[in-house]
PDB file of N, CA and C in Angstrom:
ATOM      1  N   UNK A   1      41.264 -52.433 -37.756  1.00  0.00           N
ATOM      2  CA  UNK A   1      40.829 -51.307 -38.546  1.00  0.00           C
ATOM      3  C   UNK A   1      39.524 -50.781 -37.951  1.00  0.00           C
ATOM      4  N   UNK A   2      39.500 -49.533 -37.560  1.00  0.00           N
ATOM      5  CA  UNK A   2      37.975 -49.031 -37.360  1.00  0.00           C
ATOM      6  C   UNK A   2      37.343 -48.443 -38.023  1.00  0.00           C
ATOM      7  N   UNK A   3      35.910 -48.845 -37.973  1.00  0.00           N
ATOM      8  CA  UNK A   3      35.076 -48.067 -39.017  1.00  0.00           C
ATOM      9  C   UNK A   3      34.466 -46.699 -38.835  1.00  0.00           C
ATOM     10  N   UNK A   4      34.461 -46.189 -40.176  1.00  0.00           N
ATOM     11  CA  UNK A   4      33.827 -44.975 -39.739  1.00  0.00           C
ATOM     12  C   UNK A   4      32.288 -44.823 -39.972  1.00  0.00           C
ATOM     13  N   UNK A   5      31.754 -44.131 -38.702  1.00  0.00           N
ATOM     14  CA  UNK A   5      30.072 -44.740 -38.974  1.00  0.00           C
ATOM     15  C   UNK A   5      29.557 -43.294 -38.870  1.00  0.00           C
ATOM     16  N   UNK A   6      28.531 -43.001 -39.953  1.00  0.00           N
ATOM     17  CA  UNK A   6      27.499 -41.839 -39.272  1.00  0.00           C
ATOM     18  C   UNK A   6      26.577 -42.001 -38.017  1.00  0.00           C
ATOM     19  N   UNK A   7      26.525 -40.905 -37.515  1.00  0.00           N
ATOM     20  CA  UNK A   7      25.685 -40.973 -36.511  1.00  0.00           C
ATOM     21  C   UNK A   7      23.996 -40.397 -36.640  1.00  0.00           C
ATOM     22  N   UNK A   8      23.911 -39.849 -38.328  1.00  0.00           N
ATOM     23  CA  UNK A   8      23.074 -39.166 -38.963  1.00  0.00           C
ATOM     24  C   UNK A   8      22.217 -40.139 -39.634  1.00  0.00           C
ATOM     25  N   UNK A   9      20.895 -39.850 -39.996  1.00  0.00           N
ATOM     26  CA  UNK A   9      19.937 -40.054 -40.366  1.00  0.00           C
ATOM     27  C   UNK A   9      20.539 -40.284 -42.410  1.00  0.00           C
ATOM     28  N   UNK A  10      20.397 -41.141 -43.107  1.00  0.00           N
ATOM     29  CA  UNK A  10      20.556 -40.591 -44.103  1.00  0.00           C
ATOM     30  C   UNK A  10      20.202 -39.405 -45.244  1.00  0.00           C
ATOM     31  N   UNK A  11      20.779 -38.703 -45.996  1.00  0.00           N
ATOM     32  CA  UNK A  11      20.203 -38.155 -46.183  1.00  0.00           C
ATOM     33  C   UNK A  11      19.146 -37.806 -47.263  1.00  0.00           C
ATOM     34  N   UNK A  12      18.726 -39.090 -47.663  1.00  0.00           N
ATOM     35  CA  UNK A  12      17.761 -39.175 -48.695  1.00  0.00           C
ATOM     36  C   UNK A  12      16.818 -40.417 -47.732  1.00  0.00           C
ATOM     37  N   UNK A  13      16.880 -40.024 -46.620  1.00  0.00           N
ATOM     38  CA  UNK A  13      15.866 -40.910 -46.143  1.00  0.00           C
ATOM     39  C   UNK A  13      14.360 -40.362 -45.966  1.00  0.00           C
ATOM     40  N   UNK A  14      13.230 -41.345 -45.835  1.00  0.00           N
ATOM     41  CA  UNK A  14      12.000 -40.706 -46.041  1.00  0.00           C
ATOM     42  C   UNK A  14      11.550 -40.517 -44.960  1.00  0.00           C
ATOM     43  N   UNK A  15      11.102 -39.720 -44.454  1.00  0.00           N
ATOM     44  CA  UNK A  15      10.169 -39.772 -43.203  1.00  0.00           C
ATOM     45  C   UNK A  15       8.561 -38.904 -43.639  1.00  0.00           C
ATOM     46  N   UNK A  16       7.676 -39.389 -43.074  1.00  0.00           N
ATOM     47  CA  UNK A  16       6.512 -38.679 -43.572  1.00  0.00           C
ATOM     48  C   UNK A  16       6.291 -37.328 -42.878  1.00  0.00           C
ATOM     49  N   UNK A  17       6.612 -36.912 -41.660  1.00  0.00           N
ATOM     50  CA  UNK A  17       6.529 -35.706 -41.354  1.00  0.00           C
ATOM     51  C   UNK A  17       7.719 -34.613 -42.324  1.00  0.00           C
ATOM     52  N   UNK A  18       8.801 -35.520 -43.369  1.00  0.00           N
ATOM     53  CA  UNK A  18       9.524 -34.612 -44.491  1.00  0.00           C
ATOM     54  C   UNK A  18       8.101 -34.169 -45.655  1.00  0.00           C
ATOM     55  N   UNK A  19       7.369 -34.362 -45.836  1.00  0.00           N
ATOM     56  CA  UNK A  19       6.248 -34.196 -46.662  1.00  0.00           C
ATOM     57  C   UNK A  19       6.014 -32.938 -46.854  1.00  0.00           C
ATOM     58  N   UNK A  20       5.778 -32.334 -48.103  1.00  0.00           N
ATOM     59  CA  UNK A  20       5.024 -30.441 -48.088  1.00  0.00           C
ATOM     60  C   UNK A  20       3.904 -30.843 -47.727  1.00  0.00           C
ATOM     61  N   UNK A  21       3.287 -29.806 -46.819  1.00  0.00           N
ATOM     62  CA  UNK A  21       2.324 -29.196 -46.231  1.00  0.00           C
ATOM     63  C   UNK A  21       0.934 -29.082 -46.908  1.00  0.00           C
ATOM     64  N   UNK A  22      -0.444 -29.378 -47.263  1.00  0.00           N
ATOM     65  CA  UNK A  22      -0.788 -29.003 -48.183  1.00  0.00           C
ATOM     66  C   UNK A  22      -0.879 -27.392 -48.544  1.00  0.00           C
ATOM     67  N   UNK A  23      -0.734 -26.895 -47.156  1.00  0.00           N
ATOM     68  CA  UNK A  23      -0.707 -25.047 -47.732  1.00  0.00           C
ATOM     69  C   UNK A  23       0.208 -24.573 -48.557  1.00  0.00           C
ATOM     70  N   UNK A  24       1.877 -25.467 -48.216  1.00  0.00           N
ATOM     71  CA  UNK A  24       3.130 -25.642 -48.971  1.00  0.00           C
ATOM     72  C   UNK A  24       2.546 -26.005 -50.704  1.00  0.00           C
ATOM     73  N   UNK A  25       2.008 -26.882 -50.803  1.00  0.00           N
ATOM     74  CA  UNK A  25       1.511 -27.502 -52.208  1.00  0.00           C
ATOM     75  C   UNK A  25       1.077 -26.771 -53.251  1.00  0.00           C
ATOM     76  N   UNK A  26      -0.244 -26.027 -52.363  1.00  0.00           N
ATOM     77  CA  UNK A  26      -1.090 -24.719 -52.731  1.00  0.00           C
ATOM     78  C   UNK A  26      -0.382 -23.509 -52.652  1.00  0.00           C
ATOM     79  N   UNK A  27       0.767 -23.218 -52.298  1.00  0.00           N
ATOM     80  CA  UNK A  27       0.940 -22.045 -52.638  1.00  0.00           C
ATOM     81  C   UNK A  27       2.429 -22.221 -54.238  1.00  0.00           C
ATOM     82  N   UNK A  28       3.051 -23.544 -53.834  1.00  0.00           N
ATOM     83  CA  UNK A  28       3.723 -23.873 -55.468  1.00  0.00           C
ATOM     84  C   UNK A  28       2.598 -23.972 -56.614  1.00  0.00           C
ATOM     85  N   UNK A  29       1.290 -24.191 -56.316  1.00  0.00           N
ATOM     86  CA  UNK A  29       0.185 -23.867 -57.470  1.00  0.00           C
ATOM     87  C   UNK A  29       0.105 -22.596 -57.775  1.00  0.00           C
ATOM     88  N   UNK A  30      -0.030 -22.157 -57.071  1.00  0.00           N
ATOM     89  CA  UNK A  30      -0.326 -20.417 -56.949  1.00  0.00           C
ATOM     90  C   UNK A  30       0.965 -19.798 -57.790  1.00  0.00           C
ATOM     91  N   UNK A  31       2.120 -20.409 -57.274  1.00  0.00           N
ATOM     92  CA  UNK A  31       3.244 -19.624 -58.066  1.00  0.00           C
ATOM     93  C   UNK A  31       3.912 -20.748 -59.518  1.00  0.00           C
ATOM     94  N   UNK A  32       3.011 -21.722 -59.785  1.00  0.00           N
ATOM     95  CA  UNK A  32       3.568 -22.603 -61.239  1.00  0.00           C
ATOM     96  C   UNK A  32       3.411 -21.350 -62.130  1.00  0.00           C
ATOM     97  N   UNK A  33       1.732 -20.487 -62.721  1.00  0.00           N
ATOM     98  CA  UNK A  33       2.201 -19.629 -63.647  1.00  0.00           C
ATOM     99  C   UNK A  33       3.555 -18.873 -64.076  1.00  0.00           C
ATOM    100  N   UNK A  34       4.095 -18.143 -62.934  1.00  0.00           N
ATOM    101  CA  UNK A  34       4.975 -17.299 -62.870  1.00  0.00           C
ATOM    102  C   UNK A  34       6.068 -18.463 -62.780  1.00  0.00           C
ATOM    103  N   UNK A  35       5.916 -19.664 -62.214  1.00  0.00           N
ATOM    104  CA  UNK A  35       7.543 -20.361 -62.344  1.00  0.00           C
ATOM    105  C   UNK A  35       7.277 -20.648 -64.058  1.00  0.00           C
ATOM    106  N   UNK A  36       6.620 -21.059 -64.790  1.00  0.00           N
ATOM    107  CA  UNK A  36       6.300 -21.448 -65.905  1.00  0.00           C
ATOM    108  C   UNK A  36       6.938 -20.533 -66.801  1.00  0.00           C
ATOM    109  N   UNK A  37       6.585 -19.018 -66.348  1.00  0.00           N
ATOM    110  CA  UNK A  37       6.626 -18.063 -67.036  1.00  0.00           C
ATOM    111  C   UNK A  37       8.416 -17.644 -66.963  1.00  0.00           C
ATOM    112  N   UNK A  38       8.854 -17.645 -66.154  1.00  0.00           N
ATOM    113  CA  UNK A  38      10.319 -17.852 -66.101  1.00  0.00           C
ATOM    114  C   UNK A  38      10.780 -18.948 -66.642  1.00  0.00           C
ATOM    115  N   UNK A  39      10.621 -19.835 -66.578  1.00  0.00           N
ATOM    116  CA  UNK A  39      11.303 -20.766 -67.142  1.00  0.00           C
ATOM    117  C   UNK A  39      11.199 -20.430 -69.056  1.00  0.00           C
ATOM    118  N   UNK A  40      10.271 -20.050 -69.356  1.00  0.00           N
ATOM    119  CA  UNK A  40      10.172 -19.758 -70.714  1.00  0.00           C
ATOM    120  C   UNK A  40      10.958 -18.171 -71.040  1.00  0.00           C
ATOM    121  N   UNK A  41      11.000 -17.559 -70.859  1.00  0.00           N
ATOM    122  CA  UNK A  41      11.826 -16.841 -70.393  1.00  0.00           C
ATOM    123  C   UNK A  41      13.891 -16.977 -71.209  1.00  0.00           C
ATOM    124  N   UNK A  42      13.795 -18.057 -69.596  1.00  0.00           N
ATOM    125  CA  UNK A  42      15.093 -18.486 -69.697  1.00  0.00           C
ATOM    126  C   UNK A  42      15.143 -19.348 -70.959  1.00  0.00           C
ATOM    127  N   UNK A  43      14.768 -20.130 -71.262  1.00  0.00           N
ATOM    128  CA  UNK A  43      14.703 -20.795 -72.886  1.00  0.00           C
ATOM    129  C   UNK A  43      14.882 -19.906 -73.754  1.00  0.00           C
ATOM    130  N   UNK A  44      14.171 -18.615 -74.025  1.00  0.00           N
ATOM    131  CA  UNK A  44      14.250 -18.042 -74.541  1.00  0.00           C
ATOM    132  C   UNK A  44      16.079 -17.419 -74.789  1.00  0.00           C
ATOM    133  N   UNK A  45      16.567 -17.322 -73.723  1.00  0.00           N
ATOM    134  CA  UNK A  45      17.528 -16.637 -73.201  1.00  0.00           C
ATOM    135  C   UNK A  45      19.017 -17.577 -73.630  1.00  0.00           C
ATOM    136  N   UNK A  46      18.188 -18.472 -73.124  1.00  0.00           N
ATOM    137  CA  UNK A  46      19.465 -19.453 -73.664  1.00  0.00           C
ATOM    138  C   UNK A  46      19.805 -20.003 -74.658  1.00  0.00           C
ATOM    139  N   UNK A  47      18.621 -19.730 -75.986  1.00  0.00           N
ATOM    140  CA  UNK A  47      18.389 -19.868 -77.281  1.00  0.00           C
ATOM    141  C   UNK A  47      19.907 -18.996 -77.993  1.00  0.00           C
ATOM    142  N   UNK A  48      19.791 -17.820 -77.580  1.00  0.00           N
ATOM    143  CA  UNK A  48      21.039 -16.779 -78.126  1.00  0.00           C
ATOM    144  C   UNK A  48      22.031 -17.078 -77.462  1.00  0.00           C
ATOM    145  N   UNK A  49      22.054 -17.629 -76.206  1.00  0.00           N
ATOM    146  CA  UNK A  49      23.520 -17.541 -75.631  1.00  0.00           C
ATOM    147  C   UNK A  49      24.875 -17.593 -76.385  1.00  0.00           C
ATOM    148  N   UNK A  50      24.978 -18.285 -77.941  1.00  0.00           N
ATOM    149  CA  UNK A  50      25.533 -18.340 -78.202  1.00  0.00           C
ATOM    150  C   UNK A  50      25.770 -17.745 -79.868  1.00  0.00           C
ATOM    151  N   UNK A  51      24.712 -17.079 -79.871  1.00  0.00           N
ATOM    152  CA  UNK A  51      24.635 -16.461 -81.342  1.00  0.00           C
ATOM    153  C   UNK A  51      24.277 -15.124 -81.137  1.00  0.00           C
ATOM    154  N   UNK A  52      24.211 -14.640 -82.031  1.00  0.00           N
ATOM    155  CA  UNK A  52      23.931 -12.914 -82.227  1.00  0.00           C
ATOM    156  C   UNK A  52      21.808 -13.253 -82.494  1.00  0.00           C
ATOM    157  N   UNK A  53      21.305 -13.157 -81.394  1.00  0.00           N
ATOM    158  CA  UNK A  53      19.318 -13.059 -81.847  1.00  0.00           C
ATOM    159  C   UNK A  53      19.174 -12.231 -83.037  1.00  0.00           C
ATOM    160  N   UNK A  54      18.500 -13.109 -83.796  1.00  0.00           N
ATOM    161  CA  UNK A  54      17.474 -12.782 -85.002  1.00  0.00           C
ATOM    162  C   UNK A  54      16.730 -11.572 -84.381  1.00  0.00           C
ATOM    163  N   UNK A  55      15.846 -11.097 -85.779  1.00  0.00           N
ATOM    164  CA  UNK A  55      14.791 -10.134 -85.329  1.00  0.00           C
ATOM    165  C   UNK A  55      13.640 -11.477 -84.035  1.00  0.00           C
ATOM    166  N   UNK A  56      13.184 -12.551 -84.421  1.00  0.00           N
ATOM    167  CA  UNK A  56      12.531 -13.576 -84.247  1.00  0.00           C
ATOM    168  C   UNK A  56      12.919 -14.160 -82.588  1.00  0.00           C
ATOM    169  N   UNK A  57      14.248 -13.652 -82.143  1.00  0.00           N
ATOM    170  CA  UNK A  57      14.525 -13.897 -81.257  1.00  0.00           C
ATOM    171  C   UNK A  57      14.362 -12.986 -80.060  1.00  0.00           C
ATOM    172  N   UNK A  58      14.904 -11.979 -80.761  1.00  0.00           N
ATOM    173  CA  UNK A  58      14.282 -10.604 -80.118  1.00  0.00           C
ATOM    174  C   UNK A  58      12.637 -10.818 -79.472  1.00  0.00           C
ATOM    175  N   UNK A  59      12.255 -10.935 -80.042  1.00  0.00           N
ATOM    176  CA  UNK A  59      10.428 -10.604 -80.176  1.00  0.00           C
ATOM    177  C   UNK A  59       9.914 -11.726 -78.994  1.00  0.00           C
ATOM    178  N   UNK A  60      10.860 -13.362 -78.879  1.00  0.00           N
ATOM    179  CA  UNK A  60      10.480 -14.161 -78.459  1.00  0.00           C
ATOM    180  C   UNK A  60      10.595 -14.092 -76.929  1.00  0.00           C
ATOM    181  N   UNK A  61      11.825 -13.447 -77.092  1.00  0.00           N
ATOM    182  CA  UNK A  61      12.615 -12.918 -74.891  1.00  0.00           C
ATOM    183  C   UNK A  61      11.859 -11.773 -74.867  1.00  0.00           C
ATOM    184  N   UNK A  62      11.632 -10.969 -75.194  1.00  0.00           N
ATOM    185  CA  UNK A  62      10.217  -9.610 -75.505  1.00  0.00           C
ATOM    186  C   UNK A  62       8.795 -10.151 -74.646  1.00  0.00           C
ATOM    187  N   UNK A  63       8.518 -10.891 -75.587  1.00  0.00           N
ATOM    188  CA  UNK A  63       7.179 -11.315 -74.871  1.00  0.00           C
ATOM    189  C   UNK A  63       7.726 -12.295 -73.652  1.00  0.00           C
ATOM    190  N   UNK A  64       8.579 -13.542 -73.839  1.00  0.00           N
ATOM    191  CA  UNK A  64       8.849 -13.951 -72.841  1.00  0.00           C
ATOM    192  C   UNK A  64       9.091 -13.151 -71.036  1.00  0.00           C
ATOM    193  N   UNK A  65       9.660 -11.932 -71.540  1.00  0.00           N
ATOM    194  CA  UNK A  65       9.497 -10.729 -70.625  1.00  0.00           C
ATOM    195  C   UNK A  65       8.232 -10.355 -70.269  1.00  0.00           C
ATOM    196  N   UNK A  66       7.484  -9.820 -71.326  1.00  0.00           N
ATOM    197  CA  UNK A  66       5.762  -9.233 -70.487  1.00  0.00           C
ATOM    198  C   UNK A  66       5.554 -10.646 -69.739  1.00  0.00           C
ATOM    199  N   UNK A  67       5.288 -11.735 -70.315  1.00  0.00           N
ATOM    200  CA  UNK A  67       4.372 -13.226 -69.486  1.00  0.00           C
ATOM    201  C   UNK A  67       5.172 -12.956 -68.319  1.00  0.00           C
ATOM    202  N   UNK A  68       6.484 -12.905 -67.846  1.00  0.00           N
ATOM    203  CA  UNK A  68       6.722 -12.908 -66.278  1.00  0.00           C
ATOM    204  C   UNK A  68       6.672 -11.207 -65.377  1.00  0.00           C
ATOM    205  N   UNK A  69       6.769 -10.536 -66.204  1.00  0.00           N
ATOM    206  CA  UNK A  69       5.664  -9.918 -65.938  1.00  0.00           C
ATOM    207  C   UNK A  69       4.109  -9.654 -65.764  1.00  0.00           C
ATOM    208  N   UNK A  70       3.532  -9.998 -66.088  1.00  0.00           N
ATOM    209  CA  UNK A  70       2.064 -10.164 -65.799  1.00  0.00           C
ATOM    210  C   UNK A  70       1.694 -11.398 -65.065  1.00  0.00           C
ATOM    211  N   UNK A  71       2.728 -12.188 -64.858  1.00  0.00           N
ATOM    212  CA  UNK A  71       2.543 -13.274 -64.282  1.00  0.00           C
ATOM    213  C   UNK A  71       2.769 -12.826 -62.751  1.00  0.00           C
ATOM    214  N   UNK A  72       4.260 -12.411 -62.759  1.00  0.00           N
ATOM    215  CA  UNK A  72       4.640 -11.326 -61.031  1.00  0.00           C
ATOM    216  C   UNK A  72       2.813 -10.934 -60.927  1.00  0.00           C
ATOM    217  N   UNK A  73       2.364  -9.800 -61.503  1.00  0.00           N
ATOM    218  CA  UNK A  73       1.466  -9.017 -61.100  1.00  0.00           C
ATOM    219  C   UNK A  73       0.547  -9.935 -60.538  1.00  0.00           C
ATOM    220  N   UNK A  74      -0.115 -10.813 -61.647  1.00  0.00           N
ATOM    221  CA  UNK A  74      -0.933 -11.523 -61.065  1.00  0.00           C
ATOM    222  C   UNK A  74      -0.543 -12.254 -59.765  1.00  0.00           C
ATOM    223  N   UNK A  75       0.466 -13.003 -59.741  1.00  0.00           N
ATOM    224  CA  UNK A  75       0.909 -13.831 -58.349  1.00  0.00           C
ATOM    225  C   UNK A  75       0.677 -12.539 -57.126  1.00  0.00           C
ATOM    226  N   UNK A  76       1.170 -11.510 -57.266  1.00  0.00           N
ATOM    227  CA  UNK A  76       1.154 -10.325 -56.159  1.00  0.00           C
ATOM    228  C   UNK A  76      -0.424  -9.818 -55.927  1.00  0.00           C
ATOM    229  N   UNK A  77      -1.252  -9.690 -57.066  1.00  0.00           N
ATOM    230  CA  UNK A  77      -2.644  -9.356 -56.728  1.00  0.00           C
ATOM    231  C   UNK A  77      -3.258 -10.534 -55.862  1.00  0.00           C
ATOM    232  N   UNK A  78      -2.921 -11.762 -56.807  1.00  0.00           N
ATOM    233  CA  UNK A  78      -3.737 -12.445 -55.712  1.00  0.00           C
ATOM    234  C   UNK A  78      -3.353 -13.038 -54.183  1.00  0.00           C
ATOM    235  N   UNK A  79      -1.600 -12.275 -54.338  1.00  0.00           N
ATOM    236  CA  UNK A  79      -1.163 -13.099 -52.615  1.00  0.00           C
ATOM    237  C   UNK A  79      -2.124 -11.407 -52.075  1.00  0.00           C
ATOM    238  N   UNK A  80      -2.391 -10.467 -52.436  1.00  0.00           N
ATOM    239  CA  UNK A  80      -3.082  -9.363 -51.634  1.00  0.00           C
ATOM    240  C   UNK A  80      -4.507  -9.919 -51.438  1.00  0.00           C
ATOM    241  N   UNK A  81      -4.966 -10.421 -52.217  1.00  0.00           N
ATOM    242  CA  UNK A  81      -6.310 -10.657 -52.217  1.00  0.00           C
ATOM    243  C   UNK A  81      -6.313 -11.740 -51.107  1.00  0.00           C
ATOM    244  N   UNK A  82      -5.417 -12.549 -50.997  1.00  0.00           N
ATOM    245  CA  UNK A  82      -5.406 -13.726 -49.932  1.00  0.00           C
ATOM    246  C   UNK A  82      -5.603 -13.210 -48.653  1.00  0.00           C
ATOM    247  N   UNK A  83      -4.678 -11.809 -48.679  1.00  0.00           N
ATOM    248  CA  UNK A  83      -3.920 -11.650 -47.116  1.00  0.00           C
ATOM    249  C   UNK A  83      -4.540 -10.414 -46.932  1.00  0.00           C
ATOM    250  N   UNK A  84      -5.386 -10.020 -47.255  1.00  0.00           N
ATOM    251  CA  UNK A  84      -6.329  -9.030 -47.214  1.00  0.00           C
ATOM    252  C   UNK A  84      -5.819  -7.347 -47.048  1.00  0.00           C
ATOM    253  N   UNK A  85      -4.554  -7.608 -47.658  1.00  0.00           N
ATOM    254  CA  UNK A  85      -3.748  -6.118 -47.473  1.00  0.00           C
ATOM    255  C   UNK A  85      -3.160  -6.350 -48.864  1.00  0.00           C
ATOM    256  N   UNK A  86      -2.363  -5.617 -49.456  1.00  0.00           N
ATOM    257  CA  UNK A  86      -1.124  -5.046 -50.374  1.00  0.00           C
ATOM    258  C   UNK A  86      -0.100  -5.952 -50.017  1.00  0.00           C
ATOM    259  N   UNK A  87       0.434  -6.659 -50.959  1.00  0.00           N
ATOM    260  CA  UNK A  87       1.727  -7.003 -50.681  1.00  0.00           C
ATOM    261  C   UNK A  87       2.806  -6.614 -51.652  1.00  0.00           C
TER     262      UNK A  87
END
């Protein structure tokens, strides 16, 4: 019987050059508000998925809407402010 063997690295194996970057690190800081802000959002969203939204529900994906909005803005002002142009 022959075996069958990978010739690959596994793929949950560790190597330290697999590591984020610290610029990689710092820029998932930079964008937690706005991931935060989506994710609440989607909670929001998935609250009704299966019902007809209250007035209460309404109001909650509402604002959940402005926060990733103002959250975008902010993430975009300050990647301009980084990169010294408009992005």
């Amino acid at each position: 019987m022959d075996h069958i063997v990978t010739v690959q690295d596994a793929v949950t194996a560790f190597e330290p050059w697999m590591e984020p970057t610290d610029a990689e690190l710092d820029a998932i800081e930079r964008e937690l508000p706005l991931i935060s802000a989506e994710v609440e959002l989607l909670d929001a969203q998935i609250i009704v998925i299966d019902r007809t939204p209250t007035e209460l529900d309404e109001r909650r994906i509402r604002r959940a809407r402005r926060r990733v909005l103002a959250a975008h803005r902010d993430h975009v002002n300050g990647l301009s402010g980084q990169t010294g142009g408009a992005a």
